[in-house]
Protein backbone atom coordinates (compact mmCIF):
# COMPACT_ATOMS: atom_id res chain seq x y z
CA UNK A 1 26.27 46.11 -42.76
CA UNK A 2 27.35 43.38 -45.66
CA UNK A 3 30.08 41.02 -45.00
CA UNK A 4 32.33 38.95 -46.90
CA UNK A 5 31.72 34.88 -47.11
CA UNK A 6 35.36 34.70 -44.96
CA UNK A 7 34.38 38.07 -42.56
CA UNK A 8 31.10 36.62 -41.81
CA UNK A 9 31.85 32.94 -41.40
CA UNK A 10 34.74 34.48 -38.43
CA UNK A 11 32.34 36.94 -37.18
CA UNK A 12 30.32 33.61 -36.03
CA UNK A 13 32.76 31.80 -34.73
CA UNK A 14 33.90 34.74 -32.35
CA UNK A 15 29.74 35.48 -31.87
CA UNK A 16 29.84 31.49 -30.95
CA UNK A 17 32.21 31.91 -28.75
CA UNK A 18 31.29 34.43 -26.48
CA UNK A 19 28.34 33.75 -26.69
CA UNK A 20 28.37 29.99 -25.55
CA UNK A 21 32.15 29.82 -24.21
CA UNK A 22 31.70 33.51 -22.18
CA UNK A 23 28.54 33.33 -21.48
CA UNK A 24 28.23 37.07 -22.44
CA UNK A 25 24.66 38.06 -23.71
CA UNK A 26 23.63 38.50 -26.84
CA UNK A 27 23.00 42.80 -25.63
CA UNK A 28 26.65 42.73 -24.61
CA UNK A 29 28.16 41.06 -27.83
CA UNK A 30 26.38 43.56 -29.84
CA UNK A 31 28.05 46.24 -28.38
CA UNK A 32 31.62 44.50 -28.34
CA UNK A 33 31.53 44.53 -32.30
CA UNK A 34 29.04 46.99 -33.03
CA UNK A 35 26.34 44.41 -34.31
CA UNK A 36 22.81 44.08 -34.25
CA UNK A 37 21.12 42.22 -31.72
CA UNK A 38 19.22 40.40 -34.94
CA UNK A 39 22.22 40.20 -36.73
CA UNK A 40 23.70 38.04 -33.50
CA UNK A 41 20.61 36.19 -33.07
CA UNK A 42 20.85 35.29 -36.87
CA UNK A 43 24.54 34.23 -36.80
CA UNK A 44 24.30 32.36 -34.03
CA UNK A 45 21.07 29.82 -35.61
CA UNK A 46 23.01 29.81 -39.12
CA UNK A 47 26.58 28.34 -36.07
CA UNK A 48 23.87 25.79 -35.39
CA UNK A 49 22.91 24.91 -38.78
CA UNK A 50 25.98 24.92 -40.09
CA UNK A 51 27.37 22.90 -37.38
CA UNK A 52 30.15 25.60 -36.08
CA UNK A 53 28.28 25.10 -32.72
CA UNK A 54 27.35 21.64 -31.56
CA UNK A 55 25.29 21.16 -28.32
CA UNK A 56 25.65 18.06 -26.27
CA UNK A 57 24.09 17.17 -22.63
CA UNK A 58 26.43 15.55 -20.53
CA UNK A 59 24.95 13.52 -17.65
CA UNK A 60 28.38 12.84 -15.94
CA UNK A 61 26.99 11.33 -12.73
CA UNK A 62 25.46 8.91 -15.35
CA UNK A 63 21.89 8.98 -13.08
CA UNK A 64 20.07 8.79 -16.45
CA UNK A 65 22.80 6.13 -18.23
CA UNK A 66 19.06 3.86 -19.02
CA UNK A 67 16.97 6.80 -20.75
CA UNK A 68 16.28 5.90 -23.68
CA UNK A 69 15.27 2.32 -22.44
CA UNK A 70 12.72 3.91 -19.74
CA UNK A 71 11.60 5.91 -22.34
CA UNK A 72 11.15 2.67 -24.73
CA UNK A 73 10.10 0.65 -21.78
CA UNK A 74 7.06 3.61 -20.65
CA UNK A 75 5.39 2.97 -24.14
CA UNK A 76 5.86 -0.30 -24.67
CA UNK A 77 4.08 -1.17 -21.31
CA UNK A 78 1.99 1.71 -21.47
CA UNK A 79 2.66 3.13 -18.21
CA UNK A 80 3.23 7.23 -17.20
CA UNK A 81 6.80 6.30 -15.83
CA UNK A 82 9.29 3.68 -15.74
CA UNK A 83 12.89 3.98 -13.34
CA UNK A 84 15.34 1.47 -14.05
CA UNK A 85 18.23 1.37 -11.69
CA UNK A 86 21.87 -0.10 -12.23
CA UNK A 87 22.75 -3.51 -10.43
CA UNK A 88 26.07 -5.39 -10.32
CA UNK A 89 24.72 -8.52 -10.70
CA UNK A 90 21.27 -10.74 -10.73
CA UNK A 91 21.40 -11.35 -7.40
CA UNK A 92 17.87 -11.13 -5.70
CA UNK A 93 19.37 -10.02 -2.56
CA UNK A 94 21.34 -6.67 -4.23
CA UNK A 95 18.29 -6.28 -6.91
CA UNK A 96 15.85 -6.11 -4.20
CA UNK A 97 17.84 -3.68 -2.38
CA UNK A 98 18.44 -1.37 -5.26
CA UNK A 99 15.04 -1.33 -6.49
CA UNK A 100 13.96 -0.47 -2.57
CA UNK A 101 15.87 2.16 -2.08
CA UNK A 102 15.09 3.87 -5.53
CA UNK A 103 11.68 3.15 -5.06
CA UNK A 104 12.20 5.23 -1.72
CA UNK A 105 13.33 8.28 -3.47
CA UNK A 106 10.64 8.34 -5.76
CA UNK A 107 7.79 7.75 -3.42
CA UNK A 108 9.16 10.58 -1.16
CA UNK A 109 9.03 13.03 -3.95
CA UNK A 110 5.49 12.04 -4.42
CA UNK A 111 4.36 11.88 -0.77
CA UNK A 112 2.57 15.28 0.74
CA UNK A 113 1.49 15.60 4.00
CA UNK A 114 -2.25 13.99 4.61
CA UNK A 115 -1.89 11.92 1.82
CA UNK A 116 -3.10 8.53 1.78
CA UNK A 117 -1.19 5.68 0.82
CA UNK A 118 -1.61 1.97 0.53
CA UNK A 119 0.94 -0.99 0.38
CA UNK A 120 1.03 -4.18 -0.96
CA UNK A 121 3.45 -6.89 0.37
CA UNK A 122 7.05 -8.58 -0.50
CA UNK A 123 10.76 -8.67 0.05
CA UNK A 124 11.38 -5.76 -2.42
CA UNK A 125 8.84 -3.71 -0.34
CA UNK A 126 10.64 -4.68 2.35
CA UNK A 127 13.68 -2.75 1.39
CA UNK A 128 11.66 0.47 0.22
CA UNK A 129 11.08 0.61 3.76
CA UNK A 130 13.87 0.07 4.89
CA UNK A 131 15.13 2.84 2.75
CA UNK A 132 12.60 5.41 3.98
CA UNK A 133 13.79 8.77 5.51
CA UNK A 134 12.66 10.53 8.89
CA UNK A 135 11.36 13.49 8.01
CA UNK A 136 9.45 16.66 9.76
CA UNK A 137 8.38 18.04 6.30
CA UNK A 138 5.31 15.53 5.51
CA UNK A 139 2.93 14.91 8.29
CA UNK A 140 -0.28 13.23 8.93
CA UNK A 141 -0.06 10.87 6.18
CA UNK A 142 -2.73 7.88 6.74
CA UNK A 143 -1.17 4.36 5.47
CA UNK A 144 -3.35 1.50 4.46
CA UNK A 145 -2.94 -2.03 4.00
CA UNK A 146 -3.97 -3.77 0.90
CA UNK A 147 -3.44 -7.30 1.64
CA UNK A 148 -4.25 -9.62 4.71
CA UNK A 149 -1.04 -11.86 5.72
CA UNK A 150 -0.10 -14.08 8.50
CA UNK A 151 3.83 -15.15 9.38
CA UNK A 152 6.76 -15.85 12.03
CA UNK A 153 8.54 -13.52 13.35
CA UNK A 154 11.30 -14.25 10.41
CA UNK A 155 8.58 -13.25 7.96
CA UNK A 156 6.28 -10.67 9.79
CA UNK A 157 8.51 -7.69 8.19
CA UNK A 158 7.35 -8.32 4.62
CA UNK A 159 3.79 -7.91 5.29
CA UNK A 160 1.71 -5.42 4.69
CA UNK A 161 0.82 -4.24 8.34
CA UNK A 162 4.28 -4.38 8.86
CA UNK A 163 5.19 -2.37 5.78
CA UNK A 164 2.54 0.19 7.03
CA UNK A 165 4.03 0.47 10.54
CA UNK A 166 7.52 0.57 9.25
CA UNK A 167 7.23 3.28 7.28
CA UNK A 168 4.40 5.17 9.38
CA UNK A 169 7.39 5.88 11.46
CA UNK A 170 9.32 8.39 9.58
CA UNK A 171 6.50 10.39 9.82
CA UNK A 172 4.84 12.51 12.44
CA UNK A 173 1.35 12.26 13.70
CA UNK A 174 0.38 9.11 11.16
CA UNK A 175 -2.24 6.80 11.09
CA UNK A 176 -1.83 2.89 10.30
CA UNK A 177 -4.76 0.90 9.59
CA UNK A 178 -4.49 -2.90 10.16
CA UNK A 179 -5.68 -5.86 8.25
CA UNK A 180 -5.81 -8.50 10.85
CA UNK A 181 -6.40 -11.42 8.22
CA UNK A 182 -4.98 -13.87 6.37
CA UNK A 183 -3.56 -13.62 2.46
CA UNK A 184 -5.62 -16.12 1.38
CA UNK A 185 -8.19 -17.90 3.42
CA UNK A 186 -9.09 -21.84 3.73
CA UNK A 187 -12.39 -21.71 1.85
CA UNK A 188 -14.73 -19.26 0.37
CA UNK A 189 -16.77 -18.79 3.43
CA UNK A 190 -14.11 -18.16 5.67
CA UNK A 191 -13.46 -15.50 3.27
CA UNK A 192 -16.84 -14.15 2.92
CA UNK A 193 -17.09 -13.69 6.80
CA UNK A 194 -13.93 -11.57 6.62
CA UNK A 195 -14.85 -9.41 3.95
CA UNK A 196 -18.13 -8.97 5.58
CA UNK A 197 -16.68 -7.71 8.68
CA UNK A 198 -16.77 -3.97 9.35
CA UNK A 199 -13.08 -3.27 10.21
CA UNK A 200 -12.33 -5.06 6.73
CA UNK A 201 -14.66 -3.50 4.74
CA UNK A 202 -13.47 -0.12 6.38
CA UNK A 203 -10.27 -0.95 5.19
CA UNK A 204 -11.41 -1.81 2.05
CA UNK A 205 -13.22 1.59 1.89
CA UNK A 206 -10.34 3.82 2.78
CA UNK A 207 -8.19 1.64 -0.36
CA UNK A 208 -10.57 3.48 -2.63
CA UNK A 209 -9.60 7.09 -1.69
CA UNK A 210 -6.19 6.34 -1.93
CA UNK A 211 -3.46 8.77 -4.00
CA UNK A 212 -0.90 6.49 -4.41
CA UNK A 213 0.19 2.88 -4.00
CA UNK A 214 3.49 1.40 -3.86
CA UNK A 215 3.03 -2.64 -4.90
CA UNK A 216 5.55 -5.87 -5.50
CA UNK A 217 4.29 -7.91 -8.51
CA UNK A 218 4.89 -11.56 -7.88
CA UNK A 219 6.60 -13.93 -10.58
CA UNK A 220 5.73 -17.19 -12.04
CA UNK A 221 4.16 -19.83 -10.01
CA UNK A 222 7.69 -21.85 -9.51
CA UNK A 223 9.11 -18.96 -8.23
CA UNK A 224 6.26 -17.16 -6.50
CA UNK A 225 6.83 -15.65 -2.57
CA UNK A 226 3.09 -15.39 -2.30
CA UNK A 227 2.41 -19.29 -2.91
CA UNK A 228 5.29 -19.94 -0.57
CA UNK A 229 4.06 -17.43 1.97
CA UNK A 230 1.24 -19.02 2.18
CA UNK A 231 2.18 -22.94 2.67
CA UNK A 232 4.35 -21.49 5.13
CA UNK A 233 1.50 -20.14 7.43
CA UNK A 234 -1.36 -22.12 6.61
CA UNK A 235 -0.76 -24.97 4.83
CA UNK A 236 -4.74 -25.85 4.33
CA UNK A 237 -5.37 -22.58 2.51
CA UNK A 238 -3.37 -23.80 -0.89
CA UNK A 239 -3.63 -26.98 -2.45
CA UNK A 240 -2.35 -28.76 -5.36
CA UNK A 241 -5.77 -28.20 -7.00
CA UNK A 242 -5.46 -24.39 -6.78
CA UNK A 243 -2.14 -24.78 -8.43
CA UNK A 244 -3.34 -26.85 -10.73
CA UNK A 245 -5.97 -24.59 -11.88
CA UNK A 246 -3.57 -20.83 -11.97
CA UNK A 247 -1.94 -23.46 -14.48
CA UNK A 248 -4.46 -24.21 -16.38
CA UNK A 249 -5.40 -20.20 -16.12
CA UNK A 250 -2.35 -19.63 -17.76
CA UNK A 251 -0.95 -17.79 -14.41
CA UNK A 252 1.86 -15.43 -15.02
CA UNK A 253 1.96 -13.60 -11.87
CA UNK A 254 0.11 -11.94 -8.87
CA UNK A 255 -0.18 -8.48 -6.96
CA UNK A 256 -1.55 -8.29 -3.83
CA UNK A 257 -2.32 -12.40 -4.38
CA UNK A 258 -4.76 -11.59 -7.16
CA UNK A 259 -3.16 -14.20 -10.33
CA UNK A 260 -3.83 -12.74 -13.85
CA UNK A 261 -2.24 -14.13 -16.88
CA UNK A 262 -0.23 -12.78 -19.92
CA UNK A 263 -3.20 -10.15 -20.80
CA UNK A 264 -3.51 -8.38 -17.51
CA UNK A 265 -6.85 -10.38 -17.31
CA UNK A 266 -7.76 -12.03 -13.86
CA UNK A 267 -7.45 -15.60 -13.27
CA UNK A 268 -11.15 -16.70 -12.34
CA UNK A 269 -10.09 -19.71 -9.68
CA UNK A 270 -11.63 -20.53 -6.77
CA UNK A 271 -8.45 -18.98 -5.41
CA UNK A 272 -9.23 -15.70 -6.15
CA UNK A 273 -12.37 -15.68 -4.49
CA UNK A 274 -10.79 -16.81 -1.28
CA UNK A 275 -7.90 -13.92 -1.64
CA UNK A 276 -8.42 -11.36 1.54
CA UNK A 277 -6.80 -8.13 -0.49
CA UNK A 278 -8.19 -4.70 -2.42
CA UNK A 279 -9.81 -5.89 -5.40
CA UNK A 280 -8.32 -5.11 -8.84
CA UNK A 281 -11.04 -2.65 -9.57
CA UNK A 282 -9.99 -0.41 -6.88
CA UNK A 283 -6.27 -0.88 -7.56
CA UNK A 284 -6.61 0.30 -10.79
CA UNK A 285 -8.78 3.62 -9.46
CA UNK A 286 -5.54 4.79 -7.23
CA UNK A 287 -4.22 7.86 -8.97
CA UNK A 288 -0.85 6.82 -9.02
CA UNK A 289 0.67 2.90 -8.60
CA UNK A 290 4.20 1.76 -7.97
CA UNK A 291 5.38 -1.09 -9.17
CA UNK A 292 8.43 -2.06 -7.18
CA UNK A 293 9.99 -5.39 -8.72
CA UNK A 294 12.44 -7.28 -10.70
CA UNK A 295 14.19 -10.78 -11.34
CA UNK A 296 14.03 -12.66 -14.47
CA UNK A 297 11.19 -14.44 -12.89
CA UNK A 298 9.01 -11.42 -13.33
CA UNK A 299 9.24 -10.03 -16.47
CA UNK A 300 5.84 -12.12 -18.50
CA UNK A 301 4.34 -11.14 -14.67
CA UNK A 302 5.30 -7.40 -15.43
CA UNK A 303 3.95 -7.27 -18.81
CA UNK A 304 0.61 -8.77 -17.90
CA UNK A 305 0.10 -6.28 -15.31
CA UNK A 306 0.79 -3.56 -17.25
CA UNK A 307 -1.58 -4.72 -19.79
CA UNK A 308 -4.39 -5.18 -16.78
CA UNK A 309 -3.19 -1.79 -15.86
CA UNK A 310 -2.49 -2.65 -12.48
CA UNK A 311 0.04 -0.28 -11.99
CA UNK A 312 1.04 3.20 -14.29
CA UNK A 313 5.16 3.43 -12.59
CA UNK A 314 7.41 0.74 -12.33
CA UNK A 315 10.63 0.39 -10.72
CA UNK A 316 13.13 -2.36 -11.50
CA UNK A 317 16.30 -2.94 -12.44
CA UNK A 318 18.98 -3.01 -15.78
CA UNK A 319 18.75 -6.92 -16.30
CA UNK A 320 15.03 -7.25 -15.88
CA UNK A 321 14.36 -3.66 -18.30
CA UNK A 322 16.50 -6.10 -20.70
CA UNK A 323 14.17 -8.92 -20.74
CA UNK A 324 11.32 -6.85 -21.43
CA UNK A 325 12.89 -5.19 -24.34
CA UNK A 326 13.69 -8.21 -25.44
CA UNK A 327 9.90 -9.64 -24.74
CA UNK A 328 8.08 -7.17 -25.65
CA UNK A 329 9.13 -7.37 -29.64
CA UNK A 330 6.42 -5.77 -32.44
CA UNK A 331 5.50 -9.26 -33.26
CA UNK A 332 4.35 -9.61 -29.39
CA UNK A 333 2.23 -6.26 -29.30
């Protein structure tokens, strides 16, 4: 059947609109106006192209209002995901929280009953588990420790035992392992004899069948929990000179108390070999890594361990997602 410039430009406008507006089919609309299915199908690409029909997505619950910076931020870094969450301010307290409890919701649609999961250690892990649902759905889900840790009562929640335990809770019949040792020991042979020891390397051993980890990454060295963690419990096991030399490393930041600088590469200090955590080797064989963190004080720390690929997901929040946009510039690739 041939149409007119005027009868056919109309015929796609009332095609359009039934089609998109009425959500009739395309089998219906054909027999409404006593058209051809492929004459409908053509008239309603040539709406498209001729911009009679325009398609938008609305997100009006604006969950996905950073897009197209997670998407930027996932291959800049190089990771599989990135979840950036909205904040009202910089406030660690309220960024902490936010990036626990999204952290939460991700992790749970990950987690599977017996599945194996391993923690790190912080105040933004702290939260996540907080956050945590009860459920009956996921069962028998073995939780591992990745770094030793010692603390007061005011301090014991952050840790990674405690981490384990807290979140072991919401779900029935689960293991906890425990690493009864501290983050970083006093000398090198203290450290060898607990690394030596069967329940740590059993520990150690379960870290490497792991399917997913959920991690803080620690900031720069004026701002870093783990360096005041430690002079907090054991004020022999860091000294000046250590500090001195993640300095001179170029130090940017730490997970699980292992320092690495701007690169992702470790920081080869006597420090490191007196850390009582998974090595990096193994943290980098877990399947799938969460990176739970943000502040301004973490955002070289973030980059370098994305470059080490120390973790493939991060989770953080508007204000730190802007400082890495802003870091991570072509002239800095």
């Amino acid at each position: 059947m041939a149409f007119s410039v005027e009868e056919r430009y109309d015929l796609k406008i009332k095609i359009s609109h039934l089609y998109y507006m009425e959500d009739k089919t395309q089998a219906e609309i054909s027999k409404m106006l006593n058209i051809s299915r492929p004459t409908i199908v053509k008239m309603l690409k040539e709406a498209k192209q001729e911009k009679i029909v325009r398609i938008q997505i609305a997100e009006p619950r604006q969950t996905n209002a950073f897009l197209k910076d997670e998407l930027a931020l996932r291959h800049l870094l190089g990771v599989e995901d990135v979840k950036i969450v909205n904040v009202p301010s910089e406030n660690r307290d309220i960024i902490d929280d936010r990036i626990g409890s999204a952290t939460a919701t991700y992790t749970a649609n990950l987690l599977k009953s017996g599945s194996h999961i391993g923690f790190g250690w912080g105040r933004t892990l702290e939260c996540f588990a907080e956050k945590v649902k009860t459920t009956n759905k996921i069962k028998d889900v073995e939780f591992i420790p990745l770094v030793g840790g010692l603390g007061t009562n005011k301090e014991i929640n952050v840790l990674s035992n405690a981490l384990c335990e807290k979140v072991a809770s919401n779900f029935p019949r689960s293991t906890v392992r425990y690493l009864y040792a501290p983050m970083i020991a006093t000398n090198i042979l203290t450290a060898q004899a607990f690394l030596d020891s069967q329940p740590l390397k059993n520990i150690f051993d379960k870290a490497k069948q792991l399917d997913m980890a959920v991690v803080g990454i620690d900031g720069e060295l004026g701002h870093s929990s783990t360096i005041e963690n430690v002079h907090a419990t054991d004020s022999d096991a860091l000294t000046r000179g250590d500090i001195e030399d993640l300095k001179n490393a170029k130090a940017v930041g730490c997970i699980c108390a292992r320092f690495y600088d701007i690169s992702g590469a470790p920081c080869n200090t006597s420090l490191n070999q007196r850390v009582i955590a998974v090595n990096t080797a193994t943290l980098k064989s877990i399947p799938t890594v969460i990176a739970a963190a943000g502040g301004k004080y973490k955002v070289d720390a973030i980059i370098g361990a994305a470059r080490g690929k120390l973790f493939n997901v991060l989770i953080t929040d508007e204000y730190t997602a802007k400082g890495l946009l802003e870091r991570l510039t072509p002239e800095e690739q």
